[in-house]
N, C-alpha and C. Protein backbone atom coordinates (compact mmCIF):
# COMPACT_ATOMS: atom_id res chain seq x y z
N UNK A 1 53.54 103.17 63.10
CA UNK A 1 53.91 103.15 61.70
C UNK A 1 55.11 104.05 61.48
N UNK A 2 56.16 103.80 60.88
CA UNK A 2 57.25 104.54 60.10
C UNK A 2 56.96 105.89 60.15
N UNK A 3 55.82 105.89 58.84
CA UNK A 3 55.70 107.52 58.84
C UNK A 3 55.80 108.78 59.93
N UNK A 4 55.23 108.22 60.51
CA UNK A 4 55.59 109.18 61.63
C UNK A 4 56.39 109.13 62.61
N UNK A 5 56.97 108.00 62.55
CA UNK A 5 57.92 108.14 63.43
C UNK A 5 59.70 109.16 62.43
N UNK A 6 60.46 109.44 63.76
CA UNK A 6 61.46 110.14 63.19
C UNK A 6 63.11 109.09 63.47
N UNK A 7 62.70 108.51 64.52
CA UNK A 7 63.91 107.44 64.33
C UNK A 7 63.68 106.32 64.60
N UNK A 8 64.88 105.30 64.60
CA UNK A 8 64.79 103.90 64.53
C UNK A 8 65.42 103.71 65.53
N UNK A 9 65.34 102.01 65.85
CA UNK A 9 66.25 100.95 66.46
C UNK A 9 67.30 100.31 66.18
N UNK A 10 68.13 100.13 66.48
CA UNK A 10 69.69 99.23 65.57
C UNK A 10 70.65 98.67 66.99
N UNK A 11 70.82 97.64 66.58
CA UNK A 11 71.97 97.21 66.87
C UNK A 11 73.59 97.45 66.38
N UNK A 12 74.46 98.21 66.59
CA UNK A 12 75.74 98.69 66.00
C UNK A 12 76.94 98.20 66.96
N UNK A 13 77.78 97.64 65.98
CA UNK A 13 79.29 97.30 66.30
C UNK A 13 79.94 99.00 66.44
N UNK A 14 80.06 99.02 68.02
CA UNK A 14 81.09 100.65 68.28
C UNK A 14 82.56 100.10 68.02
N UNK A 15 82.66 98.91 68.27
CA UNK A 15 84.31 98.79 68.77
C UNK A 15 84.08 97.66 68.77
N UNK A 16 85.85 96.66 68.49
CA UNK A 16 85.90 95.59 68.31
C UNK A 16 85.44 94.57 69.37
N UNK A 17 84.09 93.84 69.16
CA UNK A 17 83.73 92.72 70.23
C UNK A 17 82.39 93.67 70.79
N UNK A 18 82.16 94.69 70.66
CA UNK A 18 81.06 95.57 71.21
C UNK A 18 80.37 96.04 70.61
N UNK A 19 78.74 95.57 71.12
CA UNK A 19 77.74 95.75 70.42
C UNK A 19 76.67 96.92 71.74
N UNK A 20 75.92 97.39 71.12
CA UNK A 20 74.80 98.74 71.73
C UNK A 20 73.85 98.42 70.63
N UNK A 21 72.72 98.97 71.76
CA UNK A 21 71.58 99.08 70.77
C UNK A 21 71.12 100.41 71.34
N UNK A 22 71.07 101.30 69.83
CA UNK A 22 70.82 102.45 69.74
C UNK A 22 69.96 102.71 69.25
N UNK A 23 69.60 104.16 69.08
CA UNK A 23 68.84 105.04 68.10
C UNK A 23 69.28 105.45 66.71
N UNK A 24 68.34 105.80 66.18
CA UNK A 24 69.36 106.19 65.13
C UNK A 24 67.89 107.29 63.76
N UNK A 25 68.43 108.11 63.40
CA UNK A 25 67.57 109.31 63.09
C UNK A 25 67.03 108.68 61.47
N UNK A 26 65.82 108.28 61.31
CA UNK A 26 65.11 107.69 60.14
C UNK A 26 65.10 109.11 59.07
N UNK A 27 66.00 108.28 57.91
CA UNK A 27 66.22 109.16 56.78
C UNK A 27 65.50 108.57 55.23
N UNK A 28 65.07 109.63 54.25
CA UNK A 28 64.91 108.97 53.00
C UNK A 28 65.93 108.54 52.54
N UNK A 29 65.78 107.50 51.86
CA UNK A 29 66.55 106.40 50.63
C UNK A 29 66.85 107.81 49.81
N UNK A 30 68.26 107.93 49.19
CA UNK A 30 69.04 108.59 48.01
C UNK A 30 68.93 108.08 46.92
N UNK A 31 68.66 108.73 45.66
CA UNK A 31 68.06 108.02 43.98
C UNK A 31 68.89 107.15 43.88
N UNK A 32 67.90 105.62 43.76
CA UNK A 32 68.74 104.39 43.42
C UNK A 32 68.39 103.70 44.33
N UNK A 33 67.94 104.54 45.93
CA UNK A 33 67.89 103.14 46.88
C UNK A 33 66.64 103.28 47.42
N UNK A 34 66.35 102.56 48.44
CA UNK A 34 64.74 101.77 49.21
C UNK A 34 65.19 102.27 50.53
N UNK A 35 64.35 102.47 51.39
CA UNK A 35 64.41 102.37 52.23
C UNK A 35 62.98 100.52 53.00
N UNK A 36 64.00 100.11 53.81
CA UNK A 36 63.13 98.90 53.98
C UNK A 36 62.95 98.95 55.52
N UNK A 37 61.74 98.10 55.44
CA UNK A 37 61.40 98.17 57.24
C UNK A 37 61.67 96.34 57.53
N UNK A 38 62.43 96.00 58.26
CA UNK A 38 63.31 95.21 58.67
C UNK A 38 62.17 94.14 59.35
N UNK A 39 61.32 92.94 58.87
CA UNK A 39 61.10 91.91 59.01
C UNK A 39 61.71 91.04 60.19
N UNK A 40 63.09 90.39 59.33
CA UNK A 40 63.44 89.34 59.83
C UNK A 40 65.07 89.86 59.62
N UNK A 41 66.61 89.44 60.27
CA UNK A 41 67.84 89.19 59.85
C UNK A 41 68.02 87.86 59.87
N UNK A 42 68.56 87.29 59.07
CA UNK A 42 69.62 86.00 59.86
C UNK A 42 71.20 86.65 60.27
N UNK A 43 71.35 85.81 61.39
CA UNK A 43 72.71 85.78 62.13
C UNK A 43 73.72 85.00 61.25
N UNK A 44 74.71 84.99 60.59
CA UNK A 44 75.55 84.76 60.08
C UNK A 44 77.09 84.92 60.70
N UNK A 45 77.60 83.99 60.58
CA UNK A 45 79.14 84.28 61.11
C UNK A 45 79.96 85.02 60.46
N UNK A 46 79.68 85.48 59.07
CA UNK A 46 80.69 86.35 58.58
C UNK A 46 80.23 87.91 59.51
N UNK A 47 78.71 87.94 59.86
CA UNK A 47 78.43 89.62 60.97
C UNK A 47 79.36 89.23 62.27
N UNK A 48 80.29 88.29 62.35
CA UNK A 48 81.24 88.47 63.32
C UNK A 48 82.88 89.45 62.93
N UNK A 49 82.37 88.93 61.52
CA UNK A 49 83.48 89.86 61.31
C UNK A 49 83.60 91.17 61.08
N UNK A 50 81.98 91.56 60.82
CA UNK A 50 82.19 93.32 61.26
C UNK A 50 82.10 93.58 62.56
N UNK A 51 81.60 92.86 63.49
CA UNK A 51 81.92 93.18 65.14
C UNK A 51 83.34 93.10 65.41
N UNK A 52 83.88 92.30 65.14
CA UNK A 52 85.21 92.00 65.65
C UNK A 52 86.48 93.02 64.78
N UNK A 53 85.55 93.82 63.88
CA UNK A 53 87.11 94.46 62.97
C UNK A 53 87.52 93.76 62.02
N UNK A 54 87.37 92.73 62.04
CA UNK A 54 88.27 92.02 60.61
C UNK A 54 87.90 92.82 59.13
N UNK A 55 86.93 92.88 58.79
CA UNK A 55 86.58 93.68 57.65
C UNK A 55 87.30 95.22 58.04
N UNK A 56 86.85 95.81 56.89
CA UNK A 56 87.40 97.19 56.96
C UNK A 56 86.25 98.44 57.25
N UNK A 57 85.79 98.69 58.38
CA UNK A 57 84.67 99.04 58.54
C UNK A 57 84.91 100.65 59.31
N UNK A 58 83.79 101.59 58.98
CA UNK A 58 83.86 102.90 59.91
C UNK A 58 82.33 102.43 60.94
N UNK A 59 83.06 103.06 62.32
CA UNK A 59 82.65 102.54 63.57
C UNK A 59 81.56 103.96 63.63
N UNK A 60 80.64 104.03 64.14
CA UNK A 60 79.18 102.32 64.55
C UNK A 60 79.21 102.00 63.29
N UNK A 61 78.86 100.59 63.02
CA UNK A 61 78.71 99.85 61.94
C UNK A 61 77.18 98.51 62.32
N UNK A 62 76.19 99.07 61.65
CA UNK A 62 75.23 97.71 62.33
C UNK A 62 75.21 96.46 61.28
N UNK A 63 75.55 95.44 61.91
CA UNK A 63 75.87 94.48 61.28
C UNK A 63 74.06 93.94 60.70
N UNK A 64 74.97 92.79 59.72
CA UNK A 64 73.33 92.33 59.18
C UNK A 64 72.98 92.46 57.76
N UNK A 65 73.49 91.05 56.83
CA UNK A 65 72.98 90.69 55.48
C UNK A 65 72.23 89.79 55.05
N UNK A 66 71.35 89.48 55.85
CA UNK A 66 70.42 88.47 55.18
C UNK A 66 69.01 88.99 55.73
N UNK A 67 68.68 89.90 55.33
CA UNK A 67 67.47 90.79 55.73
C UNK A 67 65.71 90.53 54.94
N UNK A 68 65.30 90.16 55.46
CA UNK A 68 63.61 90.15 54.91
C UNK A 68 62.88 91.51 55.46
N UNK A 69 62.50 92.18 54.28
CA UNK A 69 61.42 93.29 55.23
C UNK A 69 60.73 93.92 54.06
N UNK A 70 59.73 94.58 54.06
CA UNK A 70 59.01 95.28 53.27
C UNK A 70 59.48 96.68 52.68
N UNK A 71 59.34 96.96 51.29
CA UNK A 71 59.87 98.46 50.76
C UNK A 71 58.82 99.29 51.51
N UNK A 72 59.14 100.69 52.40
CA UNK A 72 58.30 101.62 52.58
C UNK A 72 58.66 102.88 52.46
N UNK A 73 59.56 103.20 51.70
CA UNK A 73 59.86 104.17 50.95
C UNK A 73 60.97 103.97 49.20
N UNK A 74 60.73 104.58 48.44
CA UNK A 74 61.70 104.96 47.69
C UNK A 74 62.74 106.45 47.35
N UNK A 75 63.77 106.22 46.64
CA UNK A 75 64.56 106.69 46.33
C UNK A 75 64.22 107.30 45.05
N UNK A 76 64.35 108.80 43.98
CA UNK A 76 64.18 108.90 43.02
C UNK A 76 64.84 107.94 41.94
N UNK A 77 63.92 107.31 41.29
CA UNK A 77 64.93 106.59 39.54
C UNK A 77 64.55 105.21 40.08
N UNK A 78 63.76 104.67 40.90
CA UNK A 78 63.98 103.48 41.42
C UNK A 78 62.51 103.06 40.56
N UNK A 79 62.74 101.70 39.94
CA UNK A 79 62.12 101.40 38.80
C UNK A 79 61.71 99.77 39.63
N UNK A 80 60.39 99.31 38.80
CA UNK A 80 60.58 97.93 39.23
C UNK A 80 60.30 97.51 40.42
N UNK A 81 60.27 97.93 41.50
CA UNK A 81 59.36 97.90 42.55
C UNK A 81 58.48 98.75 43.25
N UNK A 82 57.86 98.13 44.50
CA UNK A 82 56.69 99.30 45.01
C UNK A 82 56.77 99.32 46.36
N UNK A 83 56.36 100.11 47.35
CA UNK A 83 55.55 100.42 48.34
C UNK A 83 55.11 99.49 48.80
N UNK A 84 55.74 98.43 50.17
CA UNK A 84 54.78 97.53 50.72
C UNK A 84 55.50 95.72 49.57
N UNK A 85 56.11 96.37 48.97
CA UNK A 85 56.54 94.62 48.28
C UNK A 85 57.71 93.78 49.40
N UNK A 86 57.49 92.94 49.63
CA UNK A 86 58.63 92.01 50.01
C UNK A 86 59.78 92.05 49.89
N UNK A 87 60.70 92.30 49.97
CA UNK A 87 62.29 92.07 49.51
C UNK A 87 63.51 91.09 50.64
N UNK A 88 64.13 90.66 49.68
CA UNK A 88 65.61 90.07 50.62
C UNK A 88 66.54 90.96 49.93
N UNK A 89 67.39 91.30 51.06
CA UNK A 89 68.82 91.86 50.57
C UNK A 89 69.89 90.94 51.29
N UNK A 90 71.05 90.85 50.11
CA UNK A 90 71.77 89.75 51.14
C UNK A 90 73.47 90.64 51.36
N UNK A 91 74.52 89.79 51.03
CA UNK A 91 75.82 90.47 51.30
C UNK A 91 76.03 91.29 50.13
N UNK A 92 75.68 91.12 49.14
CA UNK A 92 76.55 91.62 47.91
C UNK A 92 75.23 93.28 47.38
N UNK A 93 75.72 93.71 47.76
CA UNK A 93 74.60 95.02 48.63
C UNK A 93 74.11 95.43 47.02
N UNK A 94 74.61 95.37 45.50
CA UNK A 94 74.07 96.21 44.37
C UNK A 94 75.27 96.58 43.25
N UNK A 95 74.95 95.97 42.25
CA UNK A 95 76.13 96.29 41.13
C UNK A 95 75.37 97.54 40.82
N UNK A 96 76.35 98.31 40.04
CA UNK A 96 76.58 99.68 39.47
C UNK A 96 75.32 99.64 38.33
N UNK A 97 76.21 98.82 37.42
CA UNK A 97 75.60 98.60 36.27
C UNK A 97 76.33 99.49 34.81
N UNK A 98 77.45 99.57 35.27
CA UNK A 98 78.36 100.83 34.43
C UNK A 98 80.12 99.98 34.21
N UNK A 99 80.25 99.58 35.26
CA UNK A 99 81.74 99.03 35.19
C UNK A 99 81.68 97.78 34.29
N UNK A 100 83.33 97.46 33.74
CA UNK A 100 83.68 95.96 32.64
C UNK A 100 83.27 94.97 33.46
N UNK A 101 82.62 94.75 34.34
CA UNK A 101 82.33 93.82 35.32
C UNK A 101 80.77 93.50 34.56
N UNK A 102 80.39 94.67 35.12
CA UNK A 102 79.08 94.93 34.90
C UNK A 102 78.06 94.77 33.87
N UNK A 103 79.06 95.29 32.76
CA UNK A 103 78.89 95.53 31.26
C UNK A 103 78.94 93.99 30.30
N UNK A 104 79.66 93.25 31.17
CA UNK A 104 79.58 91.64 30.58
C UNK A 104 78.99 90.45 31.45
N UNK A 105 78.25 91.17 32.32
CA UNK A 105 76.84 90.30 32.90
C UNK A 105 77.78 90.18 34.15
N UNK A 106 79.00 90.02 34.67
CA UNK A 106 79.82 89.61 35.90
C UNK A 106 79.19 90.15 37.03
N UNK A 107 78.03 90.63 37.70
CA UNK A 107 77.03 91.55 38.29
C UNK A 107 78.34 91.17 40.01
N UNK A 108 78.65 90.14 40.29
CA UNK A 108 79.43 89.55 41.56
C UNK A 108 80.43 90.14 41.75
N UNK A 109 81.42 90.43 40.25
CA UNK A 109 82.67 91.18 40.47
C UNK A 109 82.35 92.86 40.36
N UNK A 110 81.59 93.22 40.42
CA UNK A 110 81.21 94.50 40.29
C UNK A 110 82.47 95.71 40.64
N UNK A 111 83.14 96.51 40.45
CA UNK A 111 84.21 97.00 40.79
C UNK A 111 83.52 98.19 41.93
N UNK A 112 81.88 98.53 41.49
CA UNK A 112 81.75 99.28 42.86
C UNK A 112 80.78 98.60 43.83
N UNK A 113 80.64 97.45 43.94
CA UNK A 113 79.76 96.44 44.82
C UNK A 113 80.19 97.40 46.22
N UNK A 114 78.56 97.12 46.90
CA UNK A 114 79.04 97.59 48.45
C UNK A 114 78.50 96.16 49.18
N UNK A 115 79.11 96.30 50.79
CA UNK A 115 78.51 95.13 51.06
C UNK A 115 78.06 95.19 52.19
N UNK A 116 76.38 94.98 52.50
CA UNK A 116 75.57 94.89 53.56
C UNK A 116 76.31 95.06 54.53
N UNK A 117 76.39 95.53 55.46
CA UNK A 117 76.71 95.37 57.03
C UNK A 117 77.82 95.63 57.42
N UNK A 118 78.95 95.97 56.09
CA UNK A 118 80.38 96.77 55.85
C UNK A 118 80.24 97.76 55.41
N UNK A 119 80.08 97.92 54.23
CA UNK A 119 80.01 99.55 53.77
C UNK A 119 79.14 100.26 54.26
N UNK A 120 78.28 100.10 54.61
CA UNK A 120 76.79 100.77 54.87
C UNK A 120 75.63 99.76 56.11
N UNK A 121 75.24 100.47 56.76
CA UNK A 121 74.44 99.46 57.66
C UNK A 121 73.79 98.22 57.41
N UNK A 122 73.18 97.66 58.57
CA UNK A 122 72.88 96.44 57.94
C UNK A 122 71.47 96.06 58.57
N UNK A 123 71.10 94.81 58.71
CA UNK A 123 69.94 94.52 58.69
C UNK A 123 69.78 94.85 60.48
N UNK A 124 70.20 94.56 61.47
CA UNK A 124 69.89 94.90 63.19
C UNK A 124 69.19 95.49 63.47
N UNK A 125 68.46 95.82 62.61
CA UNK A 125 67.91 97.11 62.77
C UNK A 125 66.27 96.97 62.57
N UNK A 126 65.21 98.22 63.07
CA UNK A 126 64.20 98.62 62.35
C UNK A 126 64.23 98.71 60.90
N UNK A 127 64.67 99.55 60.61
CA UNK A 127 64.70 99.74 59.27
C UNK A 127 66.15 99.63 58.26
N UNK A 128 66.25 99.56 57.34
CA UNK A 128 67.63 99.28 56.26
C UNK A 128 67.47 100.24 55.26
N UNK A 129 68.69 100.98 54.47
CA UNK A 129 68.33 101.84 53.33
C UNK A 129 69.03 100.44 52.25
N UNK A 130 68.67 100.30 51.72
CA UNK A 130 69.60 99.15 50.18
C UNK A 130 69.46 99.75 48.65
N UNK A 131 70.41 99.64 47.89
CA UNK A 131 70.69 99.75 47.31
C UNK A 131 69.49 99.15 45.92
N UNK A 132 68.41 99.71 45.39
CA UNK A 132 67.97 98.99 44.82
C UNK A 132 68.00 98.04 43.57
N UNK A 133 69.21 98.16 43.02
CA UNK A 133 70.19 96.49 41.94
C UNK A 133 70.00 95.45 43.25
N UNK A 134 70.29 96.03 44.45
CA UNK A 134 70.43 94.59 45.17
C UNK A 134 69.41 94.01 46.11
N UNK A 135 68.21 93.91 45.61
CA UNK A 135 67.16 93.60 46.06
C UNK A 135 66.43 92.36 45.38
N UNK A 136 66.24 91.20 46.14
CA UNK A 136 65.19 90.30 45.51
C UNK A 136 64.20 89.92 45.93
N UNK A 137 63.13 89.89 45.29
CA UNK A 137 61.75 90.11 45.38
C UNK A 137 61.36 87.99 46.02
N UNK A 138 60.57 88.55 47.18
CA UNK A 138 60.43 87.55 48.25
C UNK A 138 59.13 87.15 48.12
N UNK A 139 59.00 85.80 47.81
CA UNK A 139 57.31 85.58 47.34
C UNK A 139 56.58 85.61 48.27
N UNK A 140 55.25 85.98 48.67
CA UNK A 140 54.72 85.95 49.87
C UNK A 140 53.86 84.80 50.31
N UNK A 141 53.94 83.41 50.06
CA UNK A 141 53.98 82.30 50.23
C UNK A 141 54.80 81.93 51.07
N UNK A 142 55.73 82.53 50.76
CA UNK A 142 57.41 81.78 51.53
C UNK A 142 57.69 83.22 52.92
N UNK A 143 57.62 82.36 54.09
CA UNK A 143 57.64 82.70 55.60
C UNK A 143 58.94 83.81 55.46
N UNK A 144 58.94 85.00 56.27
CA UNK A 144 59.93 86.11 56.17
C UNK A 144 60.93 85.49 56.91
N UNK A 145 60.96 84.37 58.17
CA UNK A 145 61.80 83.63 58.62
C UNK A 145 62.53 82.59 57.94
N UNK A 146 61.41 81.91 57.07
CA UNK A 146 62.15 81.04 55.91
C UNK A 146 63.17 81.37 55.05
N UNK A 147 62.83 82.66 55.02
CA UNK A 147 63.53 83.24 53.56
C UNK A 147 64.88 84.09 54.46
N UNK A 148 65.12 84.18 55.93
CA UNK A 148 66.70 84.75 56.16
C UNK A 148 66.85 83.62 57.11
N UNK A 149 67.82 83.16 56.79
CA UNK A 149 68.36 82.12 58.15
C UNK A 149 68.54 82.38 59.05
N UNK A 150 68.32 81.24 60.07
CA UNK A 150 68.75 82.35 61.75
C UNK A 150 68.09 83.35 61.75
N UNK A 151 66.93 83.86 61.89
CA UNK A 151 66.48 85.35 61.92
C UNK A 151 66.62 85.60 63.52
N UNK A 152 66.65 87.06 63.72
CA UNK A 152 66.83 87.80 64.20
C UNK A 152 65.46 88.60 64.36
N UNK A 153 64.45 88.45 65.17
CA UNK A 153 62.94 89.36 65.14
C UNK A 153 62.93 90.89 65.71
N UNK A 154 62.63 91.53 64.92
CA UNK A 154 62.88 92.85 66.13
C UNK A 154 61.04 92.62 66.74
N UNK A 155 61.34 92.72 68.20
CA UNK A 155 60.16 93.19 69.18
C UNK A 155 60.81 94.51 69.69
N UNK A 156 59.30 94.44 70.68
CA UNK A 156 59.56 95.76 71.61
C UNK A 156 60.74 95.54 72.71
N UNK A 157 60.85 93.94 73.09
CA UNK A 157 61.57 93.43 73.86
C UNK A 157 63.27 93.62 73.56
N UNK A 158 63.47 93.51 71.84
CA UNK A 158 64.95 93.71 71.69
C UNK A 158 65.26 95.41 72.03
């Protein structure tokens, strides 16, 4: 279980075309965000473009926006969900909720949008911190594979 453990698993882009799978030191979510334990990814061809550099990215970078996994921690101020709920996070990582974007429902053009697997890590991983605006609640009817394309399973084996 999480709790006791002190770090994670990830897959991270070091350098253009190069991928490692590392460690990486399990931290609390900062007020506003989740910390999630990583289900399922789908593989997407735009996570080629944070391997390869095309985006504008600081190196290690773990790619990965189409993430299914369970909330098992929160962030202070985080409203609206719980402990153990379902979530998808996809590319468009969380509007503000403050900017002219924002303020006239435009939630897409957000002027401080971050984005999964560029600004901030991504799904490759054990676990994900997200942004909680950018979280949607995953019915539990519907398969954690169904719900990210292409998934990506973490075992003991990856």
């Amino acid at each position: 279980m999480l709790a006791t453990q002190s770090t994670y698993r990830a897959v991270q882009a070091v350098g253009p075309g190069k991928l490692e799978l590392t460690t990486k030191p399990l931290v609390d979510p900062r007020p506003g965000y989740v910390r999630i334990r990583v289900e399922v990814c789908g593989v997407c061809h735009s996570d080629s473009g944070t391997v390869d550099a095309v985006f504008p990215i600081d190196w290690p970078r773990v790619p990965g926006h189409e993430v299914v996994g369970r909330i098992d921690a929160m962030g202070a101020g985080v409203e609206g969900w719980k402990v153990g709920q379902r979530v998808g996070v996809g590319f468009l990582a969380g509007s503000c909720g403050y900017c002219e974007f924002c303020r006239a429902g435009d939630l897409v053009n957000c002027r401080n949008q971050e984005f999964t697997g560029i600004h901030h890590d991504g799904g490759y991983a054990e676990v994900l911190i997200a942004r909680a605006s950018g979280l949607m609640s995953i019915p539990e009817e519907l398969s954690s594979a169904d719900a990210a394309p292409l998934p990506l399973r973490w075992t003991d084996d990856v």
